[in-house]
Protein backbone atom coordinates (compact mmCIF):
# COMPACT_ATOMS: atom_id res chain seq x y z
CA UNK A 1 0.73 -1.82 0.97
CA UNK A 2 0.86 -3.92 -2.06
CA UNK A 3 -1.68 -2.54 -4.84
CA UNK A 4 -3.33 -4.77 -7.76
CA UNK A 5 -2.71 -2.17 -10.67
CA UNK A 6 -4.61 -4.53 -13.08
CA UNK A 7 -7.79 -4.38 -10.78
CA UNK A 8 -7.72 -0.80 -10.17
CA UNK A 9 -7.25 -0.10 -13.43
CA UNK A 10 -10.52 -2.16 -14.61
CA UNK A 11 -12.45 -1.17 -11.06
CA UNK A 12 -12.47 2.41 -12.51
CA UNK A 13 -13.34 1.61 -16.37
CA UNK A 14 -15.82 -0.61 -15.08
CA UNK A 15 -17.32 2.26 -12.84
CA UNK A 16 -17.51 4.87 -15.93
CA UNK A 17 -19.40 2.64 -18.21
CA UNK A 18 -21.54 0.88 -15.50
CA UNK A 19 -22.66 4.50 -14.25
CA UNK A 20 -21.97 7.22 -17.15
CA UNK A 21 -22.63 5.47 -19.90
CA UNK A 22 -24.28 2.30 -20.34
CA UNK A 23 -27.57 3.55 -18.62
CA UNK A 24 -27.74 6.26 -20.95
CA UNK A 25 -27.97 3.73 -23.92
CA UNK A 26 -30.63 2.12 -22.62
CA UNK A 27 -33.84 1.95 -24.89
CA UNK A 28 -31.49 3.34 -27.92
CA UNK A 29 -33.34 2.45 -30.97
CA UNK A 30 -31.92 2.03 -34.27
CA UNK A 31 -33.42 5.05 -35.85
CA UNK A 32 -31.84 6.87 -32.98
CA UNK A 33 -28.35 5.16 -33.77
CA UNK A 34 -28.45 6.43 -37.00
CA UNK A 35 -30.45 9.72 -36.94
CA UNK A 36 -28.50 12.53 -38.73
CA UNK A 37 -29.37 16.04 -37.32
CA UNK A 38 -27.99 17.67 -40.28
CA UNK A 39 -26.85 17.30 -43.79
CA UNK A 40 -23.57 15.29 -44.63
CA UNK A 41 -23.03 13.76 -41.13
CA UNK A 42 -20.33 11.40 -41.05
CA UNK A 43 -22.35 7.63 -40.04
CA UNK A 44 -21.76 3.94 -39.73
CA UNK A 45 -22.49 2.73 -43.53
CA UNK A 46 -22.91 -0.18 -45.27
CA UNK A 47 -21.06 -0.73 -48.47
CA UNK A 48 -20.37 -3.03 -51.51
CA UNK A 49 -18.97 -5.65 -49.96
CA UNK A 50 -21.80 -5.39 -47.23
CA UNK A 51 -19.63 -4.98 -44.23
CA UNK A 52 -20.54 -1.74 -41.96
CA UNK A 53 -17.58 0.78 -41.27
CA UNK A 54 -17.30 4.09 -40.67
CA UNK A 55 -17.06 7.37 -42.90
CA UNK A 56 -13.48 8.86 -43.63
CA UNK A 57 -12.58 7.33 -40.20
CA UNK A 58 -8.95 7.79 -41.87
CA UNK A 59 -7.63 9.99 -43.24
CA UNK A 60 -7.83 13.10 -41.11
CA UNK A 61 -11.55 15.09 -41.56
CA UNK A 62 -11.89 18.45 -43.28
CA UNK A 63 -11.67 21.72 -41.10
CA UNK A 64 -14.53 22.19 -39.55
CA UNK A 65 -14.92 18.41 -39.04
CA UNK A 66 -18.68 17.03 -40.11
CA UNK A 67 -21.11 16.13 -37.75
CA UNK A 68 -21.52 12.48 -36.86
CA UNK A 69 -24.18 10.13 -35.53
CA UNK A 70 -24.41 7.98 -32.63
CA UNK A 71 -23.80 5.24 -34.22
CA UNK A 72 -20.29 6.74 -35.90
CA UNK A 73 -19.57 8.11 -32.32
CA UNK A 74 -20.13 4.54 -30.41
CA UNK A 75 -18.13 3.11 -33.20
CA UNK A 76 -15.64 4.92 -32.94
CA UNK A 77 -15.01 4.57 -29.28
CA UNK A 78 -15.52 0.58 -29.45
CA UNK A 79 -12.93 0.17 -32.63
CA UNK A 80 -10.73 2.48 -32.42
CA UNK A 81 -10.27 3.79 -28.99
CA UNK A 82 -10.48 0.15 -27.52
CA UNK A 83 -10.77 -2.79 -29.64
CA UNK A 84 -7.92 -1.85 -31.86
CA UNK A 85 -5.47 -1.11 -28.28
CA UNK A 86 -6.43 -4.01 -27.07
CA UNK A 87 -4.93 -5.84 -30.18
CA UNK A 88 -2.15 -3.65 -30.33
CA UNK A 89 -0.74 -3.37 -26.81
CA UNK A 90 -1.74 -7.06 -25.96
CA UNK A 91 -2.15 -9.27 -29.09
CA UNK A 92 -4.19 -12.48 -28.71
CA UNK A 93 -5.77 -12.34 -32.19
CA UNK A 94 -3.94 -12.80 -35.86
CA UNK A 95 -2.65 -9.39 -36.70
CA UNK A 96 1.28 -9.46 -37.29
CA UNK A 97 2.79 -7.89 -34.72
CA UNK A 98 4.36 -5.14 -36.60
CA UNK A 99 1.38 -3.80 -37.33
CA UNK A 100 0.81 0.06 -35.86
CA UNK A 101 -2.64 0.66 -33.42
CA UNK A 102 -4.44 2.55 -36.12
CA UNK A 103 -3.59 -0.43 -38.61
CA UNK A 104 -7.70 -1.03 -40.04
CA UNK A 105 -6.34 -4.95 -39.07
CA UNK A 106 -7.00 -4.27 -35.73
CA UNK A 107 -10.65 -3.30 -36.12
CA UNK A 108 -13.22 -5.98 -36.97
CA UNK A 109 -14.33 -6.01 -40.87
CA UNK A 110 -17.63 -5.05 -40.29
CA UNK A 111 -19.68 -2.85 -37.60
CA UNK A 112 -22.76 -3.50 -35.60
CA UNK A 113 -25.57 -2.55 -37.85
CA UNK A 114 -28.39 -2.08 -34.85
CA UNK A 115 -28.05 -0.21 -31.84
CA UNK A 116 -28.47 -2.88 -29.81
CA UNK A 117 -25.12 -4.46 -31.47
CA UNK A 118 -23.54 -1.81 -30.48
CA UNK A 119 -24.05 -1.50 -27.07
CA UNK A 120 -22.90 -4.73 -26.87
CA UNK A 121 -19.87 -4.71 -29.00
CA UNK A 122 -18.92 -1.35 -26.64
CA UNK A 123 -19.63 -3.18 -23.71
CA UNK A 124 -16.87 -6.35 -25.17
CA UNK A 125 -14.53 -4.07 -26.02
CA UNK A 126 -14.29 -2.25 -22.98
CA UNK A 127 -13.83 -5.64 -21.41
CA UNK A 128 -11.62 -6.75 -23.68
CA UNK A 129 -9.14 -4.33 -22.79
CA UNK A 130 -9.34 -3.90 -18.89
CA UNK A 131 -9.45 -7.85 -19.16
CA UNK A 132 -5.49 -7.66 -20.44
CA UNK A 133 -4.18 -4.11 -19.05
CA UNK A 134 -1.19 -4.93 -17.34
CA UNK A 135 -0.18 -3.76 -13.88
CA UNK A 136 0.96 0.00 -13.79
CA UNK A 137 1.66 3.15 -12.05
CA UNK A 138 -0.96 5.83 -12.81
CA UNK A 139 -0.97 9.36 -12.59
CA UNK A 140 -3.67 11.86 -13.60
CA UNK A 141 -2.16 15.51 -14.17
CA UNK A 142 -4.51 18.49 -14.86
CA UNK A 143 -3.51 22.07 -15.69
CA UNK A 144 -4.71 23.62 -12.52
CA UNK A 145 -4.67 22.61 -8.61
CA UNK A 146 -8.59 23.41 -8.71
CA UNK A 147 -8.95 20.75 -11.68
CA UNK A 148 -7.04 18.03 -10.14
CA UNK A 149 -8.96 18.38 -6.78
CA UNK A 150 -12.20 18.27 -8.43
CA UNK A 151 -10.76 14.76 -10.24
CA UNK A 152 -9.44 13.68 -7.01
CA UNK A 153 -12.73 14.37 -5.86
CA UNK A 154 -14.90 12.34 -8.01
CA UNK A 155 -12.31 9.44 -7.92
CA UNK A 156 -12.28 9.37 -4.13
CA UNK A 157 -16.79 9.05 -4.58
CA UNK A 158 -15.66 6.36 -7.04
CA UNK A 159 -13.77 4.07 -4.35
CA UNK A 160 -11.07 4.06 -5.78
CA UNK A 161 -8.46 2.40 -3.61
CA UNK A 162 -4.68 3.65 -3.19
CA UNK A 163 -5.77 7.51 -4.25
CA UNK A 164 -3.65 10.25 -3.58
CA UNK A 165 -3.98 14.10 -4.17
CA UNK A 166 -0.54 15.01 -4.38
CA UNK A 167 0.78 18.50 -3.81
CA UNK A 168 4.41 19.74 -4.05
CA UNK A 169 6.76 17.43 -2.39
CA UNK A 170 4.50 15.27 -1.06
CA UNK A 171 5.11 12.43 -3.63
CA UNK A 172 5.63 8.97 -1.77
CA UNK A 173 6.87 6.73 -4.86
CA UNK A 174 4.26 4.05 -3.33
CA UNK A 175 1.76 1.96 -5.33
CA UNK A 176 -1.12 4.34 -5.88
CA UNK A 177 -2.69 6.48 -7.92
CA UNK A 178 -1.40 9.91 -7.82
CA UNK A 179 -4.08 13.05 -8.90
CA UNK A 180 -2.05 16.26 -9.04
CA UNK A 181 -1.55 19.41 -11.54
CA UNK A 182 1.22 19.43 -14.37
CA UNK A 183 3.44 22.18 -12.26
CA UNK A 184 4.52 18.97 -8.98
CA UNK A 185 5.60 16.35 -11.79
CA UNK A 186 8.67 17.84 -13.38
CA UNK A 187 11.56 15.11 -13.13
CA UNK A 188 8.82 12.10 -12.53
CA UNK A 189 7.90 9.01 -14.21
CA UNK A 190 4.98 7.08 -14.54
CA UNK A 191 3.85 3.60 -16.61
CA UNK A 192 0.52 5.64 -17.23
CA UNK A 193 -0.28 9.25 -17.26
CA UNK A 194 -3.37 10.62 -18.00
CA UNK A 195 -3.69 14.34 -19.08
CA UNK A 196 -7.06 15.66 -18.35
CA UNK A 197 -8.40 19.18 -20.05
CA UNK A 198 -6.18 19.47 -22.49
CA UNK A 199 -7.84 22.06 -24.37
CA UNK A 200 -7.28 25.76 -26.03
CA UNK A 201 -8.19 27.49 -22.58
CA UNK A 202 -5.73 25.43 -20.01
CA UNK A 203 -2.98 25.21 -22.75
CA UNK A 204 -3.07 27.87 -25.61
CA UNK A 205 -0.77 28.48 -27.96
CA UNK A 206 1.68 30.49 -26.55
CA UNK A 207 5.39 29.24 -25.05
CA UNK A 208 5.03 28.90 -20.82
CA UNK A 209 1.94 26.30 -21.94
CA UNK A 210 3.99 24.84 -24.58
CA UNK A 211 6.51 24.20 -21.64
CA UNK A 212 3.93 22.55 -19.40
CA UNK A 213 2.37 20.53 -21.79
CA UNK A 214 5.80 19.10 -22.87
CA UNK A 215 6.81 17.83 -18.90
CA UNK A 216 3.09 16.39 -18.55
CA UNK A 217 3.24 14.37 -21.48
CA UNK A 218 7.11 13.26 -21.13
CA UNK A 219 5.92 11.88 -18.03
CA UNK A 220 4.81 8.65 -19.22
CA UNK A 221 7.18 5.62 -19.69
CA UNK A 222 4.47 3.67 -21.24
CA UNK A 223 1.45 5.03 -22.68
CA UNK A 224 0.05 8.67 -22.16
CA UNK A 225 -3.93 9.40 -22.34
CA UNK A 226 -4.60 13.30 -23.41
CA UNK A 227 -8.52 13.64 -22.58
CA UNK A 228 -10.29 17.39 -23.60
CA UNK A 229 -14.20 18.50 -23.39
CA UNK A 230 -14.51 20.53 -25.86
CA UNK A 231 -12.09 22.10 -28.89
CA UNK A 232 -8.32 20.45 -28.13
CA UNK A 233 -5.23 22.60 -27.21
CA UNK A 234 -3.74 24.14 -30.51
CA UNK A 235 -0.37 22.89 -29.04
CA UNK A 236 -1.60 19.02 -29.70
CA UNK A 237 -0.20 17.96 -33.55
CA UNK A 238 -3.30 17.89 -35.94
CA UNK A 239 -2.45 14.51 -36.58
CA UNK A 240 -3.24 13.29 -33.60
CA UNK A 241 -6.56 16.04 -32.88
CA UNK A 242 -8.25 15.22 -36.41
CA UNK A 243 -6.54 11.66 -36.74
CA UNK A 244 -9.23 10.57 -34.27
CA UNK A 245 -6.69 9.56 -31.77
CA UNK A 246 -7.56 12.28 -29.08
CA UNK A 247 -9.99 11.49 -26.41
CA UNK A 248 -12.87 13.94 -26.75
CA UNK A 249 -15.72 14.87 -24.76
C-alpha cells in the first residue's frame, strides 16, 4: 500500500496543535503572555532597536536555568523549534544556504509583541513547516515496551494511518510508521526517528543506557527528534540540553 509520508507527517502535527494546544491559548491575554511568576524570568523583550527577541536565547543558560514566561516559551517553540527548520531544511526565503539551523538569520528580526501575535505566528510556523516536510520513513522508539504501547496507543486514537506497533522481528520494511522500544531497532534505518522520554530515569548515566541511547539515535539517516518531560538524560551533550535544541515538556 503506497503511503503519502508528507500527509501523514502534517495529519499528526496538525492533530497536536488543533487538539493540545491551540485550545489552550484561547482567551490568552497579554498580561498573561508576559506575566513573570518570579524574579529574573527569562521573557520576550523589546530593545533599542525596537524589535522583540528573546532573553539569552543563545548562548547556553546558567545552571539552574531561569524561569521563563509564556511568551519566551511560545517564542521559542515558533522561532526556533520551527520557523528556523523550516528555513534550514527547506529554504524558500534569503538566508545563504550555508548558514547552520540555529543561525539568528533564520528567525524573524522581531517577535510578536501581543499574545494574540503569537498564537498566530505559532500557528504559521507550524504550517510553514508541515507545508514543506518531505516524504519519509518514521519511527518512534521509546525506552520501554510499556512506553511505546502507550504511544502506539494514543497515535492509533489519533487516526493515524499506516501505524504499526512493532515487536521483535516483526519489522515489515513497508511504508508506515513504526512505534516500538530502542531494544527491536539495532541494525535499522529510518529518514526520521523520533526518541520519546529521553530523560535521567529511562537513560541515566551509567554504560548499558549509554549503549541504548547510542543505537536509537544512530538510527536516523536524516533527522532525529529527542523529546523528554521533565529534566533530560545526563547522557544528552549540554550543548544540545541547555542550547535550547532539546524538545522539552
Amino acid at each position: 500500500m503506497e503511503v503519502d509520508w508528507g500527509q501523514l507527517i502534517v495529519a499528526q502535527l496538525e492533530f497536536y496543535w488543533d487538539v493540545h494546544l491551540r485550545p489552550r491559548l484561547d482567551g490568552l491575554t497579554d498580561a498573561e503572555y508576559f506575566w513573570e511568576p518570579v524574579e529574573g524570568c527569562w521573557s520576550l523583550r523589546q530593545r533599542a532597536d525596537g524589535n522583540y527577541t528573546l532573553d539569552s536565547q543563545r548562548p547556553p543558560p546558567p545552571a539552574p536555568a531561569p524561569v521563563t514566561t509564556l511568551a519566551w516559551r511560545m517564542m521559542h517553540v515558533g522561532a526556533y523549534c520551527l520557523w528556523n527548520r523550516a528555513s534550514a531544511f527547506f529554504g524558500g526565503d534569503s538566508v545563504p544556504d550555508d548558514a547552520d539551523m540555529f543561525d539568528p538569520r533564520r528567525v524573524p528580526a522581531s517577535l510578536p509583541a501581543t499574545a494574540s501575535e503569537a498564537i498566530a505566528f505559532l500557528g504559521d510556523a507550524l504550517r510553514g513547516l508541515v507545508a514543506r516536510e518531505p516524504t519519509a520513513s518514521c519511527a518512534v522508539i521509546s525506552r520501554h515496551a510499556e512506553q511505546a504501547d502507550a504511544y502506539f496507543e494514543g497515535l492509533r486514537r489519533a487516526e493515524v494511518p499506516a501505524l504499526r506497533r512493532v515487536r521483535r522481528d516483526e519489522f515489515t520494511f513497508q511504508p508506515g510508521v513504526d512505534v516500538t522500544d530502542v531494544a527491536q531497532v539495532k541494525g535499522l534505518e529510518f529518514d526520521y526517528v523520533i526518541m520519546i522520554d529521553v530523560n535521567a530515569t529511562s537513560y541515566p548515566a551509567i554504560n548499558w543506557a549509554r549503549h541504548l541511547l547510542h543505537i536509537g539515535v544512530t538510527r536516523a539517516a536524516h533527522q532525529l527528534w529527542l523529546v523528554s518531560v521533565g529534566e533530560p538524560s545526563p547522557l544528552v551533550p549540554a550543548v544540545l540540553r541547555d542550547g535550547g535544541r532539546m524538545s522539552v515538556g
